[in-house]
PDB file of N, CA and C in Angstrom:
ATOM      1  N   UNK A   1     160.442 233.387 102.440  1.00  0.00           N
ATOM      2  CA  UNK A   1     160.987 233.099 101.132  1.00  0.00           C
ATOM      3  C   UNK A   1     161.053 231.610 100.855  1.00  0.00           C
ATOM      4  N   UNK A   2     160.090 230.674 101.634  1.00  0.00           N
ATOM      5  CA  UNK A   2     160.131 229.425 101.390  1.00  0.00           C
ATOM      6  C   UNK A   2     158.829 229.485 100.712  1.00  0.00           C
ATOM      7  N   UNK A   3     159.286 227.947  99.787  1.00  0.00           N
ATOM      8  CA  UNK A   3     158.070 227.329  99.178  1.00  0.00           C
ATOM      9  C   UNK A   3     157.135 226.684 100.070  1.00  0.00           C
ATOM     10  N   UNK A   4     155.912 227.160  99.805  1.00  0.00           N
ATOM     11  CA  UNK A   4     154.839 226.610 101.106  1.00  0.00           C
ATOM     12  C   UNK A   4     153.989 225.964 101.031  1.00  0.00           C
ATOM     13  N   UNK A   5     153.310 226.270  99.591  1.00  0.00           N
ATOM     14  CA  UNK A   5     152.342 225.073  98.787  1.00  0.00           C
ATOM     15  C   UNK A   5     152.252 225.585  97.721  1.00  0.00           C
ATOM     16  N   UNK A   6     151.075 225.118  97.121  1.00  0.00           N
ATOM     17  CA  UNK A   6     150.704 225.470  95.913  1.00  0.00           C
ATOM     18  C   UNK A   6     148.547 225.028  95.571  1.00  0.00           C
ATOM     19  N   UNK A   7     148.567 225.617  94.215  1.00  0.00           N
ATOM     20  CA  UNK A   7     146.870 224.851  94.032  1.00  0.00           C
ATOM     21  C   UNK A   7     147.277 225.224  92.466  1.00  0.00           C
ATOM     22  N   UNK A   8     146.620 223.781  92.009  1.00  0.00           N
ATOM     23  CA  UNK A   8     146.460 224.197  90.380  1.00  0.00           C
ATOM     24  C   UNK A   8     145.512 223.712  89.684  1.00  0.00           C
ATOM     25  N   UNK A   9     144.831 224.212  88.720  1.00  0.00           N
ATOM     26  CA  UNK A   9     143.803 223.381  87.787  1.00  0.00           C
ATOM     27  C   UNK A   9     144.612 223.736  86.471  1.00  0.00           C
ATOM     28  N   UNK A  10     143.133 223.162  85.864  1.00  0.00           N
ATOM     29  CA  UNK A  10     143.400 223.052  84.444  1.00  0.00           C
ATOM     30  C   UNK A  10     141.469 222.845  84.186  1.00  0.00           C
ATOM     31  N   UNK A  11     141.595 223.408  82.497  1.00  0.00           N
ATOM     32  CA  UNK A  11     140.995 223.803  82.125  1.00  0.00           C
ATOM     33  C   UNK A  11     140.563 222.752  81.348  1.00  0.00           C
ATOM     34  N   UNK A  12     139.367 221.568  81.307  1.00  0.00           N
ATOM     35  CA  UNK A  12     138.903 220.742  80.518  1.00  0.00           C
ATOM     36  C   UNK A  12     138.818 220.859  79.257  1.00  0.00           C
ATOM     37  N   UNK A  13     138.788 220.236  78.170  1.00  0.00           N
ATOM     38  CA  UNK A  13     139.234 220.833  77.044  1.00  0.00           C
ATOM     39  C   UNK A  13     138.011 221.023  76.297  1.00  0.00           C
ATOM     40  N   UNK A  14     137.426 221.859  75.396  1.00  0.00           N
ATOM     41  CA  UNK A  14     136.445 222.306  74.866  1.00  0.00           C
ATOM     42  C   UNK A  14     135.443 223.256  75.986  1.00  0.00           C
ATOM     43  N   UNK A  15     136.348 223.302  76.876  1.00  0.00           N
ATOM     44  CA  UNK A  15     135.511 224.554  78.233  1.00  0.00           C
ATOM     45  C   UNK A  15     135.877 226.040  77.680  1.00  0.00           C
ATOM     46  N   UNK A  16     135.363 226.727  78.174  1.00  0.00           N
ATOM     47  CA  UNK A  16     135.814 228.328  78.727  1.00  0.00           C
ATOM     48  C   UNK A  16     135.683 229.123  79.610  1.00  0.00           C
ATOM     49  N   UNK A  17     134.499 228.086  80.741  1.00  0.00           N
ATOM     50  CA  UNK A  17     133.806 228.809  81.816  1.00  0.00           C
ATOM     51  C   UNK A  17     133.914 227.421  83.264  1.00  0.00           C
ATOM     52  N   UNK A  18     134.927 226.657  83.077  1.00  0.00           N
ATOM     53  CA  UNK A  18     134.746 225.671  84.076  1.00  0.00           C
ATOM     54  C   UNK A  18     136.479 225.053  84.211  1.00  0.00           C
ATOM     55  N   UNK A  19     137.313 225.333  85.472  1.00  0.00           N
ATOM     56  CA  UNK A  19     137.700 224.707  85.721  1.00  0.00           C
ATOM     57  C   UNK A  19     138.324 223.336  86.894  1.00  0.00           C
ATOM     58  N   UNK A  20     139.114 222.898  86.489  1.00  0.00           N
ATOM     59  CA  UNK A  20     139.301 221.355  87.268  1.00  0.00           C
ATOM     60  C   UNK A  20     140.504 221.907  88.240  1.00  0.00           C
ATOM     61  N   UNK A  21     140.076 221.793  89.114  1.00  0.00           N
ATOM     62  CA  UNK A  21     141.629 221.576  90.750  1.00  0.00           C
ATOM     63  C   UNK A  21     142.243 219.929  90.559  1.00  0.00           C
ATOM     64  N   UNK A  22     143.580 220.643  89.936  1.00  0.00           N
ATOM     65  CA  UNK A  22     144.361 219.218  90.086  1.00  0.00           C
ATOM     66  C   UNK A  22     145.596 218.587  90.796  1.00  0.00           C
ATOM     67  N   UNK A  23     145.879 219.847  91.548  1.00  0.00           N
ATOM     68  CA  UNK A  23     146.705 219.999  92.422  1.00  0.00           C
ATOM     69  C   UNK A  23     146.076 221.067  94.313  1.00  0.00           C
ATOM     70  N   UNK A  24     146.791 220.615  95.041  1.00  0.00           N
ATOM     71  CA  UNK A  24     146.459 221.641  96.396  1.00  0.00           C
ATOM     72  C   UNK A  24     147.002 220.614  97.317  1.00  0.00           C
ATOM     73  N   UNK A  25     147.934 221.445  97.451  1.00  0.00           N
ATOM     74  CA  UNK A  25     148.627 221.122  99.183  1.00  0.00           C
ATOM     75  C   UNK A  25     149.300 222.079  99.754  1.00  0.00           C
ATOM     76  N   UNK A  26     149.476 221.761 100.973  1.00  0.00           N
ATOM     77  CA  UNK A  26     150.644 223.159 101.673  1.00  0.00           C
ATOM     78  C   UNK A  26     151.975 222.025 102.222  1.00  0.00           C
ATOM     79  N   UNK A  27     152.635 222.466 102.238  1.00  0.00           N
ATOM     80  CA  UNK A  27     153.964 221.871 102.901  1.00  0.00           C
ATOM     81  C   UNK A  27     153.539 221.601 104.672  1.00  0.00           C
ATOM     82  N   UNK A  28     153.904 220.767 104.860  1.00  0.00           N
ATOM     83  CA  UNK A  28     153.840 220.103 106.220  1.00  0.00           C
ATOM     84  C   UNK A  28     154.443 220.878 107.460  1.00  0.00           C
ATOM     85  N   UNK A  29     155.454 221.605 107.211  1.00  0.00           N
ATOM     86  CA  UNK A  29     155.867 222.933 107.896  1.00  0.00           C
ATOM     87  C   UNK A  29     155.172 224.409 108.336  1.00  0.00           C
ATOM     88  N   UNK A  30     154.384 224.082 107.394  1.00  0.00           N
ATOM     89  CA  UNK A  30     152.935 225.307 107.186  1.00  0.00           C
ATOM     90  C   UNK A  30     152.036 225.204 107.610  1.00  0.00           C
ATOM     91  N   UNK A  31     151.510 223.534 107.482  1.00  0.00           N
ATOM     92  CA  UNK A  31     149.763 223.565 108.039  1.00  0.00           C
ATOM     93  C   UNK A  31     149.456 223.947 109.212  1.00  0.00           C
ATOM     94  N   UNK A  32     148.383 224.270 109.445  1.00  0.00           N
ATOM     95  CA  UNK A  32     147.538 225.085 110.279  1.00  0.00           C
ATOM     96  C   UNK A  32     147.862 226.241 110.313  1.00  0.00           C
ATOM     97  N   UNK A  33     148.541 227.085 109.598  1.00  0.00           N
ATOM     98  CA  UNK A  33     148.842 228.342 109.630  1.00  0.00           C
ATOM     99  C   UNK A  33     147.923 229.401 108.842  1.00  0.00           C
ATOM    100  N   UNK A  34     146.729 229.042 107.645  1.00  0.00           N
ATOM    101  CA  UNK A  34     146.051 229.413 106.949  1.00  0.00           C
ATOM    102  C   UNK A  34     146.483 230.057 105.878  1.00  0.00           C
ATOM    103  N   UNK A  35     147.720 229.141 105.653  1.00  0.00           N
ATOM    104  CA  UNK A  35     148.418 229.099 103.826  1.00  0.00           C
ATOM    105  C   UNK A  35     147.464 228.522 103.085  1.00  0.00           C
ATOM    106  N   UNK A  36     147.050 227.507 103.318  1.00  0.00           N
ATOM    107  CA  UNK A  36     145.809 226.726 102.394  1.00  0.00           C
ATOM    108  C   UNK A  36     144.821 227.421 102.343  1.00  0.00           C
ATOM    109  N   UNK A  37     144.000 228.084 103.161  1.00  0.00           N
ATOM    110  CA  UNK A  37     142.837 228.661 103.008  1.00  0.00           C
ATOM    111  C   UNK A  37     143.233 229.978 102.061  1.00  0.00           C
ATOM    112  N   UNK A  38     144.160 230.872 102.229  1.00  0.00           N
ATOM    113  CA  UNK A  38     144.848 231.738 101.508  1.00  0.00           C
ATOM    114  C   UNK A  38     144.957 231.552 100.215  1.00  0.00           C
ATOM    115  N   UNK A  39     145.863 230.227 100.068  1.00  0.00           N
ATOM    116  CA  UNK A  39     145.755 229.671  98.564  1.00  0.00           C
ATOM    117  C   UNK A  39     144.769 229.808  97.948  1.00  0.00           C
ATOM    118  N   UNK A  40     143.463 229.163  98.698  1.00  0.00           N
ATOM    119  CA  UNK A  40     142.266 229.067  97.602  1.00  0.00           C
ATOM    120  C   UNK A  40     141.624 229.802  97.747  1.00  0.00           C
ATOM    121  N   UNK A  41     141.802 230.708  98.846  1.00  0.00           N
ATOM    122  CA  UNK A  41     140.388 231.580  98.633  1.00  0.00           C
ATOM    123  C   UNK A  41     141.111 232.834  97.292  1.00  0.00           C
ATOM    124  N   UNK A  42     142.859 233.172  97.421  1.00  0.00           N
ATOM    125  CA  UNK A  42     143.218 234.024  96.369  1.00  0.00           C
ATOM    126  C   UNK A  42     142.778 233.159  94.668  1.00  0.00           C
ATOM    127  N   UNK A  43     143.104 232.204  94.920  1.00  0.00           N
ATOM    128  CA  UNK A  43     143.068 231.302  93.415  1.00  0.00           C
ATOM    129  C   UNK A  43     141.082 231.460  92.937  1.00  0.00           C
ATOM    130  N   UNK A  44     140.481 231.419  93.872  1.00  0.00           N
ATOM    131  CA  UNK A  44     138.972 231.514  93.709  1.00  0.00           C
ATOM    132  C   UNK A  44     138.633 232.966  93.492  1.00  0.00           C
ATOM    133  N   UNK A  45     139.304 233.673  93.798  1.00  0.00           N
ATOM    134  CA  UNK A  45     139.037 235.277  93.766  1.00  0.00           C
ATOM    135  C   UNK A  45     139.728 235.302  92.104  1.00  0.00           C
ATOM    136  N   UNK A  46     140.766 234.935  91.891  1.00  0.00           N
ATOM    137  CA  UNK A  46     141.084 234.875  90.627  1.00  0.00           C
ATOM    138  C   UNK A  46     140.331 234.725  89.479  1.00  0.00           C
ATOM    139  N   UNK A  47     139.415 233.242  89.624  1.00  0.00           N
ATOM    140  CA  UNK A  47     139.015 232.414  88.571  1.00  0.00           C
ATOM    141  C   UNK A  47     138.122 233.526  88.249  1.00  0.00           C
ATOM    142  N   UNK A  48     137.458 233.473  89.221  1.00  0.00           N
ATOM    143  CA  UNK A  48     136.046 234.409  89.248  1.00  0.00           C
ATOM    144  C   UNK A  48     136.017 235.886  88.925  1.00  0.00           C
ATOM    145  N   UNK A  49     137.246 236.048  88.608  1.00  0.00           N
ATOM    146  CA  UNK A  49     137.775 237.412  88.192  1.00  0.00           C
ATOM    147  C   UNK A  49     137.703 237.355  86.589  1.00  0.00           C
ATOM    148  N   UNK A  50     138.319 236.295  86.237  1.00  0.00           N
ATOM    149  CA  UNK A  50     138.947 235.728  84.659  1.00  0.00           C
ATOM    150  C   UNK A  50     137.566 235.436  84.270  1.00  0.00           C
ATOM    151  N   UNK A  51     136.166 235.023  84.449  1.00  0.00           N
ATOM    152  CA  UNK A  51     134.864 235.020  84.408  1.00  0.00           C
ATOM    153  C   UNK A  51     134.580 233.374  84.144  1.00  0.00           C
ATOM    154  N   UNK A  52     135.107 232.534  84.954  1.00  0.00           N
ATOM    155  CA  UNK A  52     135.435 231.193  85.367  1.00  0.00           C
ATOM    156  C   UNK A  52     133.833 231.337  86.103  1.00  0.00           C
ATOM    157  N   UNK A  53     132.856 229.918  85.783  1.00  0.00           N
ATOM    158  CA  UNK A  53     131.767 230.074  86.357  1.00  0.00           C
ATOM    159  C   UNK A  53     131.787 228.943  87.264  1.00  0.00           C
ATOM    160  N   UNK A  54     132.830 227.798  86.866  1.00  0.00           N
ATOM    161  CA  UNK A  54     132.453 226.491  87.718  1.00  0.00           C
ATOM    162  C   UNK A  54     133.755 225.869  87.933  1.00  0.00           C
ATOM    163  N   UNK A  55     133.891 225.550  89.170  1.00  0.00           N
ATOM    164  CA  UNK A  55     135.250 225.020  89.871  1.00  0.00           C
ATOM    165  C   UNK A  55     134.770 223.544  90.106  1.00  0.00           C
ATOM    166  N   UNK A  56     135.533 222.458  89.511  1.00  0.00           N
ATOM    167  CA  UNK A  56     135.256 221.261  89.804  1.00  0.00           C
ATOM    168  C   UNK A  56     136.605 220.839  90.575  1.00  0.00           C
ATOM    169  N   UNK A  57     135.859 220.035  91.657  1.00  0.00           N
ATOM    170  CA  UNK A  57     137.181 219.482  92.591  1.00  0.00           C
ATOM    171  C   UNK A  57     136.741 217.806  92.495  1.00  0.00           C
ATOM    172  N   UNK A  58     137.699 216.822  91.346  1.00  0.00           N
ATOM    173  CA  UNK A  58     137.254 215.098  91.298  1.00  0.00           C
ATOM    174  C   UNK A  58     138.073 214.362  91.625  1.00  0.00           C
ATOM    175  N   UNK A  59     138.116 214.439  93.260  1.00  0.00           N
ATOM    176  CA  UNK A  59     139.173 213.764  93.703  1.00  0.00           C
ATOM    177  C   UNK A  59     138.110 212.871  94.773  1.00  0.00           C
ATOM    178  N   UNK A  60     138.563 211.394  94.946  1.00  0.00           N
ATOM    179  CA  UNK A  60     138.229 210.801  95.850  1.00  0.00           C
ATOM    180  C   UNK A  60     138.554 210.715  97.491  1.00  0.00           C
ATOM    181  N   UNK A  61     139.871 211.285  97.009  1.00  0.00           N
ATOM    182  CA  UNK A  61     140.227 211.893  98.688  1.00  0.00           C
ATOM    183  C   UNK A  61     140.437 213.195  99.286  1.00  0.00           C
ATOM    184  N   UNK A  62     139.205 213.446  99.206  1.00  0.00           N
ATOM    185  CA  UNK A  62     139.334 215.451  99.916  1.00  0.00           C
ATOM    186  C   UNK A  62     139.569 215.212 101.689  1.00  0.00           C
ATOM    187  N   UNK A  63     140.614 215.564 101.989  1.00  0.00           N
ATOM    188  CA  UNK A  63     141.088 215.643 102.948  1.00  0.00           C
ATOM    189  C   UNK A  63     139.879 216.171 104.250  1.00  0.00           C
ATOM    190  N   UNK A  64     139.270 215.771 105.057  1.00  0.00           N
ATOM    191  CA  UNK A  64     138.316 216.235 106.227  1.00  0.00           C
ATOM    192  C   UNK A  64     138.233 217.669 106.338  1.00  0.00           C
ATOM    193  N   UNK A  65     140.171 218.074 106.599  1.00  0.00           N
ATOM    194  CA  UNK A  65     140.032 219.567 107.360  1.00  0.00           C
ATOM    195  C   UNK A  65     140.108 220.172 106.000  1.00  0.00           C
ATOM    196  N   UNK A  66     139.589 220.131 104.287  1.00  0.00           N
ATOM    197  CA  UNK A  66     139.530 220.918 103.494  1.00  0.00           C
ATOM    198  C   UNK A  66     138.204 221.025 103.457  1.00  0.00           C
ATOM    199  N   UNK A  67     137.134 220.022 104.272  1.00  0.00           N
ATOM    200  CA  UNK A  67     135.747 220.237 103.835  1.00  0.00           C
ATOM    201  C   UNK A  67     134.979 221.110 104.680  1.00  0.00           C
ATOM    202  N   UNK A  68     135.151 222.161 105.574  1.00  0.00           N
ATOM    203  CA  UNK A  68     134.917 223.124 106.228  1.00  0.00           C
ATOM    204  C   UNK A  68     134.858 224.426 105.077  1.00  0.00           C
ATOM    205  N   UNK A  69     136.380 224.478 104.338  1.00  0.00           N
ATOM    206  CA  UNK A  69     136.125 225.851 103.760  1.00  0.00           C
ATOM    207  C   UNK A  69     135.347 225.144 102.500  1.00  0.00           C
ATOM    208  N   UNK A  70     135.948 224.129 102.030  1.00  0.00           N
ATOM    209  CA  UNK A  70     134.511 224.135 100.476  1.00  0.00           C
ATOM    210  C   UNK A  70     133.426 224.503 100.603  1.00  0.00           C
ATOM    211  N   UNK A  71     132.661 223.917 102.028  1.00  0.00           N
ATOM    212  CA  UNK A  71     131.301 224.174 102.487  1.00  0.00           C
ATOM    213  C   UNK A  71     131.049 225.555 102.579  1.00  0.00           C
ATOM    214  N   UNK A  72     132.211 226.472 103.008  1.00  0.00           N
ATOM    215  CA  UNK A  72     132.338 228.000 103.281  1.00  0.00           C
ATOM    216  C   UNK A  72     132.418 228.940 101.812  1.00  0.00           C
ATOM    217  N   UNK A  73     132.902 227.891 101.090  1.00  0.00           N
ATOM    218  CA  UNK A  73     133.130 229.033  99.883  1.00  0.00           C
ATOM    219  C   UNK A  73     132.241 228.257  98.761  1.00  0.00           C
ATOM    220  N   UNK A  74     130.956 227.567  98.840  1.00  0.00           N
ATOM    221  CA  UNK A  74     129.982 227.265  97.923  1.00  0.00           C
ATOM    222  C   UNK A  74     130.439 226.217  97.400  1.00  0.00           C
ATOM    223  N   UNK A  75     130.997 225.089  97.541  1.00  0.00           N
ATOM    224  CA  UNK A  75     131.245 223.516  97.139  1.00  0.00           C
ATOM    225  C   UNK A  75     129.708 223.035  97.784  1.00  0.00           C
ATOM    226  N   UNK A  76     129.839 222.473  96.977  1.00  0.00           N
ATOM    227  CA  UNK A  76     128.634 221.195  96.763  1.00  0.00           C
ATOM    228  C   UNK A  76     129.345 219.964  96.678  1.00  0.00           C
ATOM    229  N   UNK A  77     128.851 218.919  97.627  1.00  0.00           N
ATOM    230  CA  UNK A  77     129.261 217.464  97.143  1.00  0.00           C
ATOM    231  C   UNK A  77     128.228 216.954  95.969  1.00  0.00           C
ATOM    232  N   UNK A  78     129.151 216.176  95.062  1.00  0.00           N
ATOM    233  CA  UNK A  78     128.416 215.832  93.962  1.00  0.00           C
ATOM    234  C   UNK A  78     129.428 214.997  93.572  1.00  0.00           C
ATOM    235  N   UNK A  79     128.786 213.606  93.633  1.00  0.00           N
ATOM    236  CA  UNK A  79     129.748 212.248  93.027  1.00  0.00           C
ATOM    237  C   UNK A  79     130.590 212.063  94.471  1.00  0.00           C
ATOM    238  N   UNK A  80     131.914 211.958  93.705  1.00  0.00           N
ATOM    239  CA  UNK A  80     132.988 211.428  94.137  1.00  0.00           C
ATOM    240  C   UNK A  80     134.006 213.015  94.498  1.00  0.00           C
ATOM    241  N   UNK A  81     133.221 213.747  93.996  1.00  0.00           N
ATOM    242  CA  UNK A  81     133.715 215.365  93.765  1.00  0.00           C
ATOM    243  C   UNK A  81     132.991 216.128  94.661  1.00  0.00           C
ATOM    244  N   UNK A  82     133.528 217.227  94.558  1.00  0.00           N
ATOM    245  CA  UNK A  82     132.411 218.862  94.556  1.00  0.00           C
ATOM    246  C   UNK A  82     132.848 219.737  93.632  1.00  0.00           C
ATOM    247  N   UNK A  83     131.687 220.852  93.400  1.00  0.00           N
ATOM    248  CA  UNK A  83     131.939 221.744  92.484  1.00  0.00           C
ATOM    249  C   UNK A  83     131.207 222.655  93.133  1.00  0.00           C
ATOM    250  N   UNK A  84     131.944 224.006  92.383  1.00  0.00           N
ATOM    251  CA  UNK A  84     130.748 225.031  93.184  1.00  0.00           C
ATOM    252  C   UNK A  84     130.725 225.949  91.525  1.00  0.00           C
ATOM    253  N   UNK A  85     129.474 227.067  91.804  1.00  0.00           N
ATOM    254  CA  UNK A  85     129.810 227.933  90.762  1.00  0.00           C
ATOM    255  C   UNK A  85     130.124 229.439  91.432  1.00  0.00           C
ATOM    256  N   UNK A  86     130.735 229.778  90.338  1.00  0.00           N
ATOM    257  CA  UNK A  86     131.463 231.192  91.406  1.00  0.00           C
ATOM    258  C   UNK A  86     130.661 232.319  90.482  1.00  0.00           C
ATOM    259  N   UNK A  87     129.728 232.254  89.888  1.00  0.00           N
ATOM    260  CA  UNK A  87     129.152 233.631  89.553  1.00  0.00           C
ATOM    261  C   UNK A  87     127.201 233.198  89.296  1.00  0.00           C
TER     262      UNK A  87
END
């Protein structure tokens, strides 16, 4: 019943099929437990549900141990970012 993390986007404006991750972390009490991977792989099962075609992640600091599952769940590096498409 604790708060453990979270992940959030948002939706660029004039989109309907692409959104932005602007939030994702797990609480420091949690990591390595596979709350984070949980997070996103439910939040990605989501988008892609809602008929979301493109997940952009434009952050300059993607953390090392997050670039295993991007690579796992179709991220592409591109820029300073990755994006993947989910359909």
């Amino acid at each position: 019943n604790e708060f453990a993390g979270c992940i959030a986007y948002a939706c660029p404006a004039g989109t309907k099929n692409t959104v932005l991750v602007t939030d994702f972390f797990v609480m420091h009490q949690f990591r390595g437990l596979g709350v984070g991977r949980e997070l996103f792989l439910l939040c990605m099962t989501a988008l892609k549900s809602r008929g979301i075609q493109f997940v952009i992640i434009a952050d300059l600091a993607v953390p090392e141990l997050l670039l295993p599952l991007l690579d796992r769940t179709g991220f592409t590096k591109s820029g300073s970012g990755f994006i993947a498409r989910l359909h």
